[in-house]
Protein backbone atom coordinates (compact mmCIF):
# COMPACT_ATOMS: atom_id res chain seq x y z
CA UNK A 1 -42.78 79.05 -95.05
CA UNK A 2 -44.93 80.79 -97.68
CA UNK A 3 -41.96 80.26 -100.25
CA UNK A 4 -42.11 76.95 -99.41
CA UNK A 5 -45.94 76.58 -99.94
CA UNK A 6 -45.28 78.82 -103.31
CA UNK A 7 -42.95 76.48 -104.68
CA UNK A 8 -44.45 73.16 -103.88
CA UNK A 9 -47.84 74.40 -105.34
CA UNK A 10 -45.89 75.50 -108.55
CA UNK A 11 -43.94 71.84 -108.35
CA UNK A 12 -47.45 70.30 -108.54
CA UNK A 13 -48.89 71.99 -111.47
CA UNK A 14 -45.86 71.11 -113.37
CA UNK A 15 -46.18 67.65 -112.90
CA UNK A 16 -49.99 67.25 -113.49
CA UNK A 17 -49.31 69.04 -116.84
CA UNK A 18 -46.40 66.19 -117.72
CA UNK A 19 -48.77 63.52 -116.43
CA UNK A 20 -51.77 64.75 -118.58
CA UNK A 21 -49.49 65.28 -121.65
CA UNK A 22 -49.07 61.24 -121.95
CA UNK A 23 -45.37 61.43 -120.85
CA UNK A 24 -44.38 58.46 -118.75
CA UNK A 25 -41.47 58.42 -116.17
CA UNK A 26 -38.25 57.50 -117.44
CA UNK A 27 -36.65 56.75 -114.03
CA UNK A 28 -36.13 54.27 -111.62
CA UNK A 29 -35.56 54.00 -107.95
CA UNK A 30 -33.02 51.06 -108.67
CA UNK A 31 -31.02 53.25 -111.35
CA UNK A 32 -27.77 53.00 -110.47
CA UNK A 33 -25.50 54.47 -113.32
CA UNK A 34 -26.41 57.44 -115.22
CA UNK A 35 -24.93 56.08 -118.57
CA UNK A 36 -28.36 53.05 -117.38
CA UNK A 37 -30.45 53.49 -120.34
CA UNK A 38 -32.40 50.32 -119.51
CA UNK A 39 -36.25 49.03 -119.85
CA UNK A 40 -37.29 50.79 -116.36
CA UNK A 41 -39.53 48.83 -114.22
CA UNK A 42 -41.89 50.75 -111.80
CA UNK A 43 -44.09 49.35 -109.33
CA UNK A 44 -47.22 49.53 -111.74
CA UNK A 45 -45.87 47.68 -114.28
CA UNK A 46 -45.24 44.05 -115.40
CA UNK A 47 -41.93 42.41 -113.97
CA UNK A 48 -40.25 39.60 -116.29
CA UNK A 49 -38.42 36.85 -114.41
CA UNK A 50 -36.06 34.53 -115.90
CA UNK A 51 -36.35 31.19 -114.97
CA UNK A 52 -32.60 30.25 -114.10
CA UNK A 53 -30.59 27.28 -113.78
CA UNK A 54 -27.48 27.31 -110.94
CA UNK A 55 -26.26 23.91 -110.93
CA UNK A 56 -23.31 24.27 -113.36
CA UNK A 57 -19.39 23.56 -112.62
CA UNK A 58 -17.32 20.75 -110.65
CA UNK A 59 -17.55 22.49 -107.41
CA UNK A 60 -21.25 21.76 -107.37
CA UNK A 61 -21.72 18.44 -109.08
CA UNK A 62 -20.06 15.68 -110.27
CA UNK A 63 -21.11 15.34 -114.21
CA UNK A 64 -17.84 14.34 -116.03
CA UNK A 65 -17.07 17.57 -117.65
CA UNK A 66 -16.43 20.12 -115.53
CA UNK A 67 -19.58 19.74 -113.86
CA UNK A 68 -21.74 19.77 -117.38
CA UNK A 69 -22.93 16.78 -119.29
CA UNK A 70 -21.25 15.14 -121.74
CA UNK A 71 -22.38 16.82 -125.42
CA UNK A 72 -24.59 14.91 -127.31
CA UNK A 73 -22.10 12.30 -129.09
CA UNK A 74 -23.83 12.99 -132.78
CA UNK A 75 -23.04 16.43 -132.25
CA UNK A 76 -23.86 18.61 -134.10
CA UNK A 77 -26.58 16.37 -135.28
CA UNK A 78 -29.52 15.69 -133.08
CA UNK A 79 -29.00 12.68 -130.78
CA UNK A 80 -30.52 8.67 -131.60
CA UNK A 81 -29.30 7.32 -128.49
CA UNK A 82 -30.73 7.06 -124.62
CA UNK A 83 -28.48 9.44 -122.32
CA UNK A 84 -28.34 12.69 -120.72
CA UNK A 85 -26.51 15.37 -122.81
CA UNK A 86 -25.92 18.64 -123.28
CA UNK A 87 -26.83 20.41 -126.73
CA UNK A 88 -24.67 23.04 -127.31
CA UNK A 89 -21.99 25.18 -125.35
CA UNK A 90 -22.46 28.48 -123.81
CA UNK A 91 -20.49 31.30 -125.53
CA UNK A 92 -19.02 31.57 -121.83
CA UNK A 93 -18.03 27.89 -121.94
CA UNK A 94 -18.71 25.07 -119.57
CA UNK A 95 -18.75 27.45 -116.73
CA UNK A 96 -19.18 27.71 -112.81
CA UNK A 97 -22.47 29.00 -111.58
CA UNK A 98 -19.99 30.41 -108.77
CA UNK A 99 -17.95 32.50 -110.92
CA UNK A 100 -18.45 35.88 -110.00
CA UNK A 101 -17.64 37.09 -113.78
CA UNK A 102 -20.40 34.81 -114.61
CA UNK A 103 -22.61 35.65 -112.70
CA UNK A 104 -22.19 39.49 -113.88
CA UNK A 105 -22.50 38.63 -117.26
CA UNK A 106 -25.57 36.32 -116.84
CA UNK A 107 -26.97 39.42 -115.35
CA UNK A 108 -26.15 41.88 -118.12
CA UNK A 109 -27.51 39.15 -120.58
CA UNK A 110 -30.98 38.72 -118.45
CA UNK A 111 -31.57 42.82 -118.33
CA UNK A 112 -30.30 43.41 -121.71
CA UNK A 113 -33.11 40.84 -123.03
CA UNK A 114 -36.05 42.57 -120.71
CA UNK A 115 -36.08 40.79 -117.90
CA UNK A 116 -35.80 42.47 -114.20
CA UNK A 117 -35.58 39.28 -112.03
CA UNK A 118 -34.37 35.87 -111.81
CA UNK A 119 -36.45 32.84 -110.67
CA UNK A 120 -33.45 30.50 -109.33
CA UNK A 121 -33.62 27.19 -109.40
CA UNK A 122 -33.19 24.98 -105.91
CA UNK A 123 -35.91 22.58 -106.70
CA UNK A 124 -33.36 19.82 -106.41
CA UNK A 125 -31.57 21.49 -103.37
CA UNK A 126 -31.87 20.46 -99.79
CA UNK A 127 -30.52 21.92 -96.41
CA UNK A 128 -27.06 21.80 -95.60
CA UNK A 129 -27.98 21.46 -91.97
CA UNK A 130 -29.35 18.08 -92.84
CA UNK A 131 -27.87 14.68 -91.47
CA UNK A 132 -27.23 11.22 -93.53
CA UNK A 133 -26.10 12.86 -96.41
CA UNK A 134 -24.03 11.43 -98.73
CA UNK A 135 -20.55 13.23 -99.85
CA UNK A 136 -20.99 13.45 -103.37
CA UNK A 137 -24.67 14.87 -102.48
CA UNK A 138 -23.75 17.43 -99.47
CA UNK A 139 -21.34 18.61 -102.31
CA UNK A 140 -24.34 19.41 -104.69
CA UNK A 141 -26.44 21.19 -101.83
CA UNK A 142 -23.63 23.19 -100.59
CA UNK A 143 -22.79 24.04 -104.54
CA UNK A 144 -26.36 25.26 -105.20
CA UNK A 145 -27.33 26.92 -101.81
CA UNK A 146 -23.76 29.18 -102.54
CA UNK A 147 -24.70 29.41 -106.41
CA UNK A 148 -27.38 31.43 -105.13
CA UNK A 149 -26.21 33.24 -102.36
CA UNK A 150 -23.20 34.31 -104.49
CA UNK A 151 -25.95 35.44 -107.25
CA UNK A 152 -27.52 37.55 -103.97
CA UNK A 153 -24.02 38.68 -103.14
CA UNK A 154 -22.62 39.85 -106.95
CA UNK A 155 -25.99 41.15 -107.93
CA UNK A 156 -25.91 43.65 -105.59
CA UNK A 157 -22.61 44.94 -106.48
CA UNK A 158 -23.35 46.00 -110.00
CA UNK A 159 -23.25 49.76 -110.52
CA UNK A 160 -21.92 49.77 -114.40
CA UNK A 161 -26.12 48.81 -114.98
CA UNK A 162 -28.87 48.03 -113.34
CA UNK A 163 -28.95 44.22 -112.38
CA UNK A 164 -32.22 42.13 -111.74
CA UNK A 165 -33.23 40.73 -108.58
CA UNK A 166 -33.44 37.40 -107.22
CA UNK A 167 -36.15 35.01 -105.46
CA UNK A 168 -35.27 31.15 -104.77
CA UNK A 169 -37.70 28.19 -105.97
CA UNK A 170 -37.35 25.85 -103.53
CA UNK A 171 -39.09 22.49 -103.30
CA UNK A 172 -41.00 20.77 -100.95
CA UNK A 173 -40.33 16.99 -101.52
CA UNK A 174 -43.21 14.42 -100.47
CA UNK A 175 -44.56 15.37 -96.82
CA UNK A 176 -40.57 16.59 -95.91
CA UNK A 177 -41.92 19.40 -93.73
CA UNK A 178 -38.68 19.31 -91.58
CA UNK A 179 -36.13 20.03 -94.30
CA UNK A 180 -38.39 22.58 -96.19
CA UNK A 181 -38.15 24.34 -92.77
CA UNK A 182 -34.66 24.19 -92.51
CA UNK A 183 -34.62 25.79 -96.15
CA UNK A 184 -36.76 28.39 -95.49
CA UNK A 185 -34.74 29.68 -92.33
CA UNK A 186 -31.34 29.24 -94.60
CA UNK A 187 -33.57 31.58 -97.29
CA UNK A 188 -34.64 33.67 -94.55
CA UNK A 189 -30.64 34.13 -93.05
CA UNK A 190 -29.44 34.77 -96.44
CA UNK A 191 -32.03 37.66 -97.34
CA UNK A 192 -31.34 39.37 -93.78
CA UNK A 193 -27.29 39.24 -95.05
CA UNK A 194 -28.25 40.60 -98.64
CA UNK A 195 -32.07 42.12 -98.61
CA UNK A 196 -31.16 44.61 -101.34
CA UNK A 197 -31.26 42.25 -104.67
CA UNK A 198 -34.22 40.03 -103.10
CA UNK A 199 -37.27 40.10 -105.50
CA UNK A 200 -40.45 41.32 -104.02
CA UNK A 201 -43.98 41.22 -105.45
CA UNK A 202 -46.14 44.29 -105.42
CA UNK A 203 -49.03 42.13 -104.92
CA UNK A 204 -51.55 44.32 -103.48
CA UNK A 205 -51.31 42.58 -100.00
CA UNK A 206 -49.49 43.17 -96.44
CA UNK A 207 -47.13 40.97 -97.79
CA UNK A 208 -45.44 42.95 -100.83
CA UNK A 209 -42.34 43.91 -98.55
CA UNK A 210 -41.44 40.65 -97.74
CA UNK A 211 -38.71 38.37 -99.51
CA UNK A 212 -40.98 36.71 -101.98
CA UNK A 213 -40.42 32.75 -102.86
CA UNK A 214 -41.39 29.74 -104.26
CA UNK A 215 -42.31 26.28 -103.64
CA UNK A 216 -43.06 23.57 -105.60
CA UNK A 217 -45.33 20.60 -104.67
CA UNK A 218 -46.33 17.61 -105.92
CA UNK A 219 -49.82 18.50 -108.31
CA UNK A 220 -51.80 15.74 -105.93
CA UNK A 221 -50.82 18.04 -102.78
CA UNK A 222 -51.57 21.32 -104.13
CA UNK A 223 -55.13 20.04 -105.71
CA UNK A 224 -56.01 18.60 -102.08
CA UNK A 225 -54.91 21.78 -100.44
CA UNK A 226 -57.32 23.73 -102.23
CA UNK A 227 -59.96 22.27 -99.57
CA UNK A 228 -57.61 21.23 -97.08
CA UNK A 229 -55.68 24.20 -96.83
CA UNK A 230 -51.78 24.55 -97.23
CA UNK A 231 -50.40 22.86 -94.07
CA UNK A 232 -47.18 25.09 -94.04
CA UNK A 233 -46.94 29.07 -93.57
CA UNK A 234 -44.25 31.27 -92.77
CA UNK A 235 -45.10 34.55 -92.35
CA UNK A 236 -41.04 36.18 -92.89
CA UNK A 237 -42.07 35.09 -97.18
CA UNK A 238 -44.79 36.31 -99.17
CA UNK A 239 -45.07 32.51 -100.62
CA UNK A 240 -46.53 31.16 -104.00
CA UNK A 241 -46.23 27.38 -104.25
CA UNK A 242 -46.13 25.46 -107.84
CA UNK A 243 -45.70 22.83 -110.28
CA UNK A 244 -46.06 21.36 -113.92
CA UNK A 245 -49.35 21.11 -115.84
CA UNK A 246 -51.83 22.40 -113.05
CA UNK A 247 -54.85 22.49 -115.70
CA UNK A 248 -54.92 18.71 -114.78
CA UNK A 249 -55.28 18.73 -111.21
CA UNK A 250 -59.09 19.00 -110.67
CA UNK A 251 -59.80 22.28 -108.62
CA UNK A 252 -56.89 23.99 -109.22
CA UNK A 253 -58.03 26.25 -112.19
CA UNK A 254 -61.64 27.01 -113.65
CA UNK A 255 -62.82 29.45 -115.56
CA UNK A 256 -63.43 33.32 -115.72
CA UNK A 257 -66.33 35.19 -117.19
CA UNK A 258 -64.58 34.99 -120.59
CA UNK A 259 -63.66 31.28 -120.84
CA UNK A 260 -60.33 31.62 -119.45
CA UNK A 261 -58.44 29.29 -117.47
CA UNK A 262 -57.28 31.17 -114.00
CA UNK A 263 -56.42 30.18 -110.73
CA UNK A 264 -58.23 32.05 -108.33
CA UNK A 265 -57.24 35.03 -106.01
CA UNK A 266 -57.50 33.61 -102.64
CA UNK A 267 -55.02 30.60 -103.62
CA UNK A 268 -51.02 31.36 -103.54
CA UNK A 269 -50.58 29.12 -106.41
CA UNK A 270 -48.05 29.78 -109.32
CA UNK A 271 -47.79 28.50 -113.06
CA UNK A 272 -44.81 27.17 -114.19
CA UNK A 273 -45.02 25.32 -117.54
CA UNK A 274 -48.65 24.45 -119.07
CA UNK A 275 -49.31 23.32 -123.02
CA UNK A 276 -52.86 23.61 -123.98
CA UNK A 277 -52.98 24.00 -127.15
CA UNK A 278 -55.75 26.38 -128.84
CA UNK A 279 -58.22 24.59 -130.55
CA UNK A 280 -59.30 26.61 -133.34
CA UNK A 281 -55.74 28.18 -134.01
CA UNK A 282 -52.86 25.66 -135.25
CA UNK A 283 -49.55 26.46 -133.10
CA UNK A 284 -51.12 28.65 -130.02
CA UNK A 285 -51.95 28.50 -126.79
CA UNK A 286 -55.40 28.73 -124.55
CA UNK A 287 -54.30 31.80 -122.13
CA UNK A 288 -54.15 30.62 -118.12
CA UNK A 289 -52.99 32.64 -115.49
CA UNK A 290 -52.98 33.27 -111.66
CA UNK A 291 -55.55 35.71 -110.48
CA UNK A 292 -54.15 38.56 -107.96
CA UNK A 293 -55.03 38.55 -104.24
CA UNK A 294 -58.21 40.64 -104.32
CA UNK A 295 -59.64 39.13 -107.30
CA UNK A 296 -59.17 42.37 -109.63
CA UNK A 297 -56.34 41.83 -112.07
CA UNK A 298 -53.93 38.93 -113.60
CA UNK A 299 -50.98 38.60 -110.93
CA UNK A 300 -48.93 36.14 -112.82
CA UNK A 301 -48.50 34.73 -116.83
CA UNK A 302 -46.12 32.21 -117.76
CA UNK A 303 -44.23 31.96 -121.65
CA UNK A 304 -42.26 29.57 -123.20
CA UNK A 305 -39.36 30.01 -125.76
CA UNK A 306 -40.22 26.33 -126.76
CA UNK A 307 -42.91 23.84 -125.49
CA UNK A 308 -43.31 20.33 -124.72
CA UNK A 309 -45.64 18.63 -126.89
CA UNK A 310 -45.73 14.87 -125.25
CA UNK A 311 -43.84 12.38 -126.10
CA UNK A 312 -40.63 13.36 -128.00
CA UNK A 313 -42.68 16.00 -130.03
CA UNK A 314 -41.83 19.80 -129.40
CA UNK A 315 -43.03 23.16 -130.63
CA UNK A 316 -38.71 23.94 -131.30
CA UNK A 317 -37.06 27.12 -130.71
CA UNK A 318 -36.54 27.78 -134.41
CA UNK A 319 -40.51 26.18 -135.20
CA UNK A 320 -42.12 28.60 -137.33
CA UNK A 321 -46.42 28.67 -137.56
CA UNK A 322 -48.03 31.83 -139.14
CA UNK A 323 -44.07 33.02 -139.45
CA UNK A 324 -43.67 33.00 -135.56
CA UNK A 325 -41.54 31.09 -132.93
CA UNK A 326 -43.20 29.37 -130.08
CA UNK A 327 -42.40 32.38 -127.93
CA UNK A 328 -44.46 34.57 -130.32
CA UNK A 329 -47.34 32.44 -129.87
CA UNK A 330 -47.32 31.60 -126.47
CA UNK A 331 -46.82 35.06 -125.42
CA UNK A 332 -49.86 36.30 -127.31
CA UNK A 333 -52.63 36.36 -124.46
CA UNK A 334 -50.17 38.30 -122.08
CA UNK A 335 -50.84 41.46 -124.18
CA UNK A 336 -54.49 41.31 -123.55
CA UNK A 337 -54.54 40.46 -119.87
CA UNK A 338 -51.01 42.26 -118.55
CA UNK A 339 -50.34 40.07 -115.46
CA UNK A 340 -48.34 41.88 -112.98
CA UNK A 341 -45.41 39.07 -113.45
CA UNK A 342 -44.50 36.92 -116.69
CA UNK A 343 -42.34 33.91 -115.96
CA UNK A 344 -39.72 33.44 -118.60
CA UNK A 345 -38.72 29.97 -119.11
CA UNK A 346 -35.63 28.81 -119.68
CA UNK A 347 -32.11 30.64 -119.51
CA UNK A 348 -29.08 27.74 -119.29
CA UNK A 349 -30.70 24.50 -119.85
CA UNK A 350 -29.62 22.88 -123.23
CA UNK A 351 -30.53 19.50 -122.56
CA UNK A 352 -31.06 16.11 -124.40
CA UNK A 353 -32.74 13.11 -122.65
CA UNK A 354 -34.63 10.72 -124.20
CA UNK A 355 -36.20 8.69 -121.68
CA UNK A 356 -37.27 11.67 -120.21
CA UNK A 357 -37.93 13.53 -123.34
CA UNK A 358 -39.84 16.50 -121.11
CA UNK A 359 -36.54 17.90 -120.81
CA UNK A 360 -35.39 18.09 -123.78
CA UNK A 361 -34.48 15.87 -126.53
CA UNK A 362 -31.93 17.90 -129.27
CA UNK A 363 -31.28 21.36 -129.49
CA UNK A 364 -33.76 22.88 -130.87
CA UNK A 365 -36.40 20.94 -129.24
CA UNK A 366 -35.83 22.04 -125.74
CA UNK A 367 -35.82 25.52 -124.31
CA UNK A 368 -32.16 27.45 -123.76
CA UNK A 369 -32.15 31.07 -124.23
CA UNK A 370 -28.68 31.90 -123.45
CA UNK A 371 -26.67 32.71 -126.06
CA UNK A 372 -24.22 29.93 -127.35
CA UNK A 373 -21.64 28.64 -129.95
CA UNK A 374 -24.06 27.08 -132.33
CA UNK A 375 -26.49 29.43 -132.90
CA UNK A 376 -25.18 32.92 -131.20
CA UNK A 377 -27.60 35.31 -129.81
CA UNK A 378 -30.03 33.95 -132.85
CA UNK A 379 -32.73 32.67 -129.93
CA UNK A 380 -31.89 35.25 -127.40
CA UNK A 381 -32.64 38.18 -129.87
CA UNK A 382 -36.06 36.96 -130.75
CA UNK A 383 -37.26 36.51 -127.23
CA UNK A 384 -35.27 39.90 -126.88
CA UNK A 385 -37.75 41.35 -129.42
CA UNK A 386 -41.21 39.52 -128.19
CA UNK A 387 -40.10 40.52 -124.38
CA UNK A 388 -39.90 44.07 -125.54
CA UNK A 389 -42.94 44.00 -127.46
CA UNK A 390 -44.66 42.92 -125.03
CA UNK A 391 -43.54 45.49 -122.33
CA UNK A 392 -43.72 48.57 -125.02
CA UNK A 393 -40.12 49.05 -124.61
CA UNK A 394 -38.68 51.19 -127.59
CA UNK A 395 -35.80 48.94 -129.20
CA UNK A 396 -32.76 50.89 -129.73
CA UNK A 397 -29.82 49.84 -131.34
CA UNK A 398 -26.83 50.77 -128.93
CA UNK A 399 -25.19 54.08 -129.22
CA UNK A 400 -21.30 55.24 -130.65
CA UNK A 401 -19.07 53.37 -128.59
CA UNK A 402 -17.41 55.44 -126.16
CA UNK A 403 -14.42 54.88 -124.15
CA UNK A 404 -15.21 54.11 -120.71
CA UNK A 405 -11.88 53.01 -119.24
CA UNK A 406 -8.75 51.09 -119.58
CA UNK A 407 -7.48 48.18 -117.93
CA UNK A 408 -3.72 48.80 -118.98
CA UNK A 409 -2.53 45.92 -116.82
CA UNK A 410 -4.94 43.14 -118.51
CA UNK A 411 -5.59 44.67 -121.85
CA UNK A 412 -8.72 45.13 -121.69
CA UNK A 413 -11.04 48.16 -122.39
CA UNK A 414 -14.78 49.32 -121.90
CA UNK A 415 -17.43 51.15 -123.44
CA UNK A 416 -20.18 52.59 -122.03
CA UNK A 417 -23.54 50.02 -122.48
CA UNK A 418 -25.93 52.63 -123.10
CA UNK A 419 -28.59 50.24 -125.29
CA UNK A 420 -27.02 47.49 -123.84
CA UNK A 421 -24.55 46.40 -126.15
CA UNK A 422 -24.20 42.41 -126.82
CA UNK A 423 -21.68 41.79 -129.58
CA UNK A 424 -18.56 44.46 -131.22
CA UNK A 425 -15.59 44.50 -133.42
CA UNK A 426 -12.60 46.34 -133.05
CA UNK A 427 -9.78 47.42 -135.82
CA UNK A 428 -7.28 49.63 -136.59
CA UNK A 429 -8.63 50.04 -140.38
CA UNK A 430 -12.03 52.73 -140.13
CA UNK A 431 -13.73 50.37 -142.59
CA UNK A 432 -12.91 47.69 -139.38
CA UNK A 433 -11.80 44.92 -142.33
CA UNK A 434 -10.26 42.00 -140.82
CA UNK A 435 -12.38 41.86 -137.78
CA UNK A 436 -14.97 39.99 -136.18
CA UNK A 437 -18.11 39.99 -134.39
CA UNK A 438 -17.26 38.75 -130.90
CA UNK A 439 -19.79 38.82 -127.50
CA UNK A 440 -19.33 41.71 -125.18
CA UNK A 441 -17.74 40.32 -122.06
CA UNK A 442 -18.94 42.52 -118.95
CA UNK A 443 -18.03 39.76 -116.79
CA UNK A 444 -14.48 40.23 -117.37
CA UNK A 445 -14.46 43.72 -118.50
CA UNK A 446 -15.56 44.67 -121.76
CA UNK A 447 -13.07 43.64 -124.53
CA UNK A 448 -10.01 42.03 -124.60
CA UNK A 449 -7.44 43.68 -126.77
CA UNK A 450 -5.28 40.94 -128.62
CA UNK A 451 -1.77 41.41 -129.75
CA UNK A 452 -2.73 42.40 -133.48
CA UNK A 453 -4.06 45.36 -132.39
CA UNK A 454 -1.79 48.16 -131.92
CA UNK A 455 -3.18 50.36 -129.08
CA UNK A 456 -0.88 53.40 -130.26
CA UNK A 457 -2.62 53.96 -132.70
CA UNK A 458 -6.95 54.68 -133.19
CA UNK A 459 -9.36 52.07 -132.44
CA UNK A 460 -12.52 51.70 -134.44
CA UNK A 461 -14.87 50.20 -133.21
CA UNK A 462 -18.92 49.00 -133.41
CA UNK A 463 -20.91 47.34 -131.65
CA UNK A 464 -24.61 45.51 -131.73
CA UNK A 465 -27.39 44.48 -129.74
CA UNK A 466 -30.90 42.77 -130.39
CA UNK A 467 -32.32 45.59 -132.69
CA UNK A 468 -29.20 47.02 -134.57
CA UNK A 469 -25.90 48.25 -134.73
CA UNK A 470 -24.08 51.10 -133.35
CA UNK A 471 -22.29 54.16 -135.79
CA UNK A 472 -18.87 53.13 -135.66
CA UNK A 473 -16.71 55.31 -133.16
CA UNK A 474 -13.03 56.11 -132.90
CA UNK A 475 -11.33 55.41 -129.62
CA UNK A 476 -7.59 56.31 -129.06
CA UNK A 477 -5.86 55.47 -125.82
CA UNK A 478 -3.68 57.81 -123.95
């Protein structure tokens, strides 16, 4: 027993001298591969959550091609017609939010660029459980309710990295109490079936180990509420509800002892997209921000890769003020205030609408991070880069590639994503002449070896992510 004592007392001093040395853990509780040389997220720190669209592919809906929109007919040229379009193409295609190699690779995508959590879209999602609805519309809410619970599923499967968690944005449509009910017991069912990749908020309250999840309401509700009180709990969720543009509903936000716009501790109220522009600074934004439960600290931050100006005018992806994109500048308050969750906004929504120009109207003014045939991981790296910054990650280009295995019945081989690796090329030739850049395909399982390639012989290969390129490394298959 005195050992014991001896030993733990020793223990201690050792880790008060690491602590006071400035040192920082390097370690998570959610590590799962020790090759997982990812941004760590501890419980002290600020999580980043992707704002996520799941509504893609036939099985869910029934836009003409394969479940996308058509792309914008003046392609690649912004649009001058009314319609609903897409912009550009995914570099994973027009593909189903239900694919399970999709859903891997959205994954590796979302960590690789920061972010340790995805806000999923069911905003226009309803209750299968539901009567009087139509076929082509119990089609869509069956598609999107298994979108996510397939996102739940997959997400905790990953071991090759550590994959994000998950919370659902639901929506609570007019004074539909009923159905929201029904949604939050299918929520509930499908966290007790997979708890393990459910996002929870370390909020400082009795509630930070509960499934955590969001509602949106109309703006008029949620500024009456703030006297009337919110006329739906459920104590299972630690619950935020939301919308659009809260600065405008009269009692929602005032401000702090410094001038700032904040919504205030004791309401469960969550930003989602706000554009007040700075009036004394061309191209930035006033900071806002949601006030944790006890008052002390910034619980929640939103940022924008692009922003909705009114109107058809935009603050673009590719908009330069001062030399910085709109995620630059919006992000800027964040590093003063440190909110205990930033909202990322958007992953997979390269839209063009015109009559609803709020959504997008080409492709650079409307917000898709995800990395596509147009412009390649061009947007993705410089969110990459600001997401970092503002985390105080260090940005490491990835390491040698090193053989990690060998599918010999498909072809295909894998490194090891220490630095997480986005893009490689492969030759025979050392100086790797004759090959391309392509995207790293986790989804599928790492790289696809094509005919050209003789697999007797050495491989060379490098590889790249949002801050550099690897040394080249040999590979040779036995």
């Amino acid at each position: 027993m005195i050992k014991r004592i001896v030993v733990f007392i020793l223990l201690s001093i050792c880790l008060l001298i690491f602590i006071s040395c400035g040192n920082k853990p390097t370690s998570s509780t959610n590590k799962t591969s020790e090759n997982d040389n990812t941004p760590v997220f501890t419980g002290d720190q600020m999580d980043l959550i992707m704002w996520y669209d799941l509504d893609h592919g036939s099985a869910i809906n029934g836009r003409p091609d394969k479940g996308w929109l058509p792309l914008n007919p003046e392609y690649p040229a912004d649009p001058i017609v009314g319609g609903h379009y897409r912009t550009t193409t995914s570099l994973l295609g027009r593909y189903s939010s239900l694919d399970p190699n999709v859903i891997r690779q959205h994954a590796y995508w979302i960590k690789s660029i920061g972010c340790n959590a995805l806000a999923c879209d069911l905003t226009n999602a309803r209750s299968i459980r539901e009567t009087k609805i139509s076929t082509d519309m119990m089609r869509f809410y069956k598609g999107i309710n298994k979108a996510y619970e397939l996102q739940l599923k997959y997400l905790s499967e990953i071991t090759a990295f550590t994959a994000p968690s998950a919370y659902p944005t639901l929506r609570l449509n007019a004074e539909e109490y009923d159905n929201l009910k029904l949604m939050l017991d299918d929520m509930f069912a499908l966290y007790e079936k997979y708890p393990t990749k459910w996002y929870k908020l370390d909020d400082g309250t009795d509630n930070k180990d509960k499934p955590f999840i969001v509602i949106f309401a109309d703006g008029g509700q949620l500024k009456d509420w703030v006297t009337a009180g919110i006329p739906v709990q459920d104590d299972r969720f630690n619950i935020r509800w939301s919308n659009g543009y809260l600065v405008g509903q009269e009692g929602v936000t005032q401000l702090d002892a410094n001038n700032n716009r904040m919504i205030a501790g004791n309401m469960p109220y969550w930003l989602f997209v706000e554009g007040t522009k700075d009036k004394l600074r061309n191209g930035y934004y006033e900071p806002i921000y949601k006030s944790l439960p006890s008052g002390k600290g910034v619980e929640q931050m939103i940022t924008w890769a692009s922003v909705h100006l009114g109107g058809t005018n935009w603050d673009g992806l590719q908009d330069k003020i001062d030399g910085k994109t709109p995620i630059e500048r919006y992000t800027e308050p964040v590093y003063k205030l440190k909110p205990k969750a930033l909202l990322v906004n958007r992953f997979n929504y390269p839209l063009a609408w015109l009559s609803q120009p709020q959504e997008g109207v080409s492709r650079n003014k409307s917000t898709h991070i995800e990395p596509n045939v147009d412009w390649g991981f061009e947007v993705f790296n410089n969110v990459a880069n600001e997401l970092y910054k503002v985390r105080g990650y260090e940005k490491k280009s990835p390491e040698k590639p090193i053989l990690n295995s060998f599918d010999k019945e498909n072809n295909i081989l894998s490194i090891k994503l220490d630095n997480y690796p986005l893009e490689y090329r492969i030759s025979n030739n050392e100086d790797l002449s004759g090959s391309e850049w392509t995207f790293l395909n986790v989804g599928t399982g790492g790289i696809k070896i094509d005919s050209k390639l003789d697999i007797t012989k050495k491989l060379y290969i490098q590889s790249r992510n949002s801050f550099g390129e690897s040394p080249i490394g040999d590979i040779t298959i036995e």
